[in-house]
Protein backbone atom coordinates (compact mmCIF):
# COMPACT_ATOMS: atom_id res chain seq x y z
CA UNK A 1 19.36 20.07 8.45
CA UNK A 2 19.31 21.45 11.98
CA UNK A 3 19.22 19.10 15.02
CA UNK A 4 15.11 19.53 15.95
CA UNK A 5 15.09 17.94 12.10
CA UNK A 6 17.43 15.87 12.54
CA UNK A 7 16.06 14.23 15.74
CA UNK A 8 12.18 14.17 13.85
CA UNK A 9 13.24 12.47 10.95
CA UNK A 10 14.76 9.55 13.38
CA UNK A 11 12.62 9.33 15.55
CA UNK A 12 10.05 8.66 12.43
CA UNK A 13 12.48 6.36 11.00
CA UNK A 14 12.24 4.58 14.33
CA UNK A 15 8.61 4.75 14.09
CA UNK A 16 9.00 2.79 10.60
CA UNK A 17 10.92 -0.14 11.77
CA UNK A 18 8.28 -0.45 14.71
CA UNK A 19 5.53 -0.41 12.19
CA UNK A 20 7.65 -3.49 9.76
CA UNK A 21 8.30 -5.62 12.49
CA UNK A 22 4.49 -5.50 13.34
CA UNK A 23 3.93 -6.47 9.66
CA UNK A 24 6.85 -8.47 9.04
CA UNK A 25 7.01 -10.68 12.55
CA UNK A 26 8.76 -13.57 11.50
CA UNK A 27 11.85 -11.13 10.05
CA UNK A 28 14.31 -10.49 12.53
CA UNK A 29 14.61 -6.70 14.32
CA UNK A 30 18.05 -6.35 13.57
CA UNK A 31 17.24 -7.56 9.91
CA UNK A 32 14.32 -5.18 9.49
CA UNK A 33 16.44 -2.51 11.37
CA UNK A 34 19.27 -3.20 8.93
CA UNK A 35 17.22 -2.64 6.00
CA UNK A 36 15.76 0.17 7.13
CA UNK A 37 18.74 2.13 7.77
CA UNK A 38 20.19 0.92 3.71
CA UNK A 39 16.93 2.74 2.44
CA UNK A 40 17.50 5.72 4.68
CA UNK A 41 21.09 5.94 3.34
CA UNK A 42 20.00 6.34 -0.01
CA UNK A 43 18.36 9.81 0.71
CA UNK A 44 21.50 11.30 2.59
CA UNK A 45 22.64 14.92 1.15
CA UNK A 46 19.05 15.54 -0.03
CA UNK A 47 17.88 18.80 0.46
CA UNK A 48 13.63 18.15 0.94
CA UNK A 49 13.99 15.77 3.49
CA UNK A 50 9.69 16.12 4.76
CA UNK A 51 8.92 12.38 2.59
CA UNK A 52 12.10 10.47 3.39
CA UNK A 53 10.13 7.98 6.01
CA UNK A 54 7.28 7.71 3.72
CA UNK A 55 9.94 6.49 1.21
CA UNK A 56 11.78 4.39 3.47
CA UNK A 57 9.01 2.66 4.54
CA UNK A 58 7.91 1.90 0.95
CA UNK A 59 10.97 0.45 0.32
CA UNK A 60 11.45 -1.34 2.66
CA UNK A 61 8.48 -2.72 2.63
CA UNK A 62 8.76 -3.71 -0.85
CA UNK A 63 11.65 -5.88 -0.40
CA UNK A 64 10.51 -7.45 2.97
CA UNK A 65 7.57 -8.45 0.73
CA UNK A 66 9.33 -9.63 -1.90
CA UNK A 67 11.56 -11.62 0.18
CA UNK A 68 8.73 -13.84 2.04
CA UNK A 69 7.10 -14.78 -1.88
């Protein structure tokens, strides 16, 4: 992935954990921020990288969610 890519894809991924604190306001930043970056691991060495945030997100989501029931 070349470095215009590269600097997208975080600066969406940034974008994310803005959006999840905003949702999730009583989780801690670095907890959300923390998470985050655990679901964006799990896509390193793919090669379609255009739906990574998207997937992130979801994830993340999902277990913020499932951690306040």
């Amino acid at each position: 992935m070349d470095n215009a890519a590269t600097a997208h894809e975080a600066r969406e991924i940034d974008e994310v954990i803005q959006r999840l604190q905003a949702k999730f306001p009583s989780v801690a930043e670095g907890d959300i921020r923390a998470l985050v970056e655990e679901e964006h691991r799990a896509f390193e060495g793919r090669p379609i990288r255009d739906f990574v945030p998207v997937f992130v997100e979801r994830a993340a989501a999902q277990r913020l969610r499932e951690a306040a029931a």
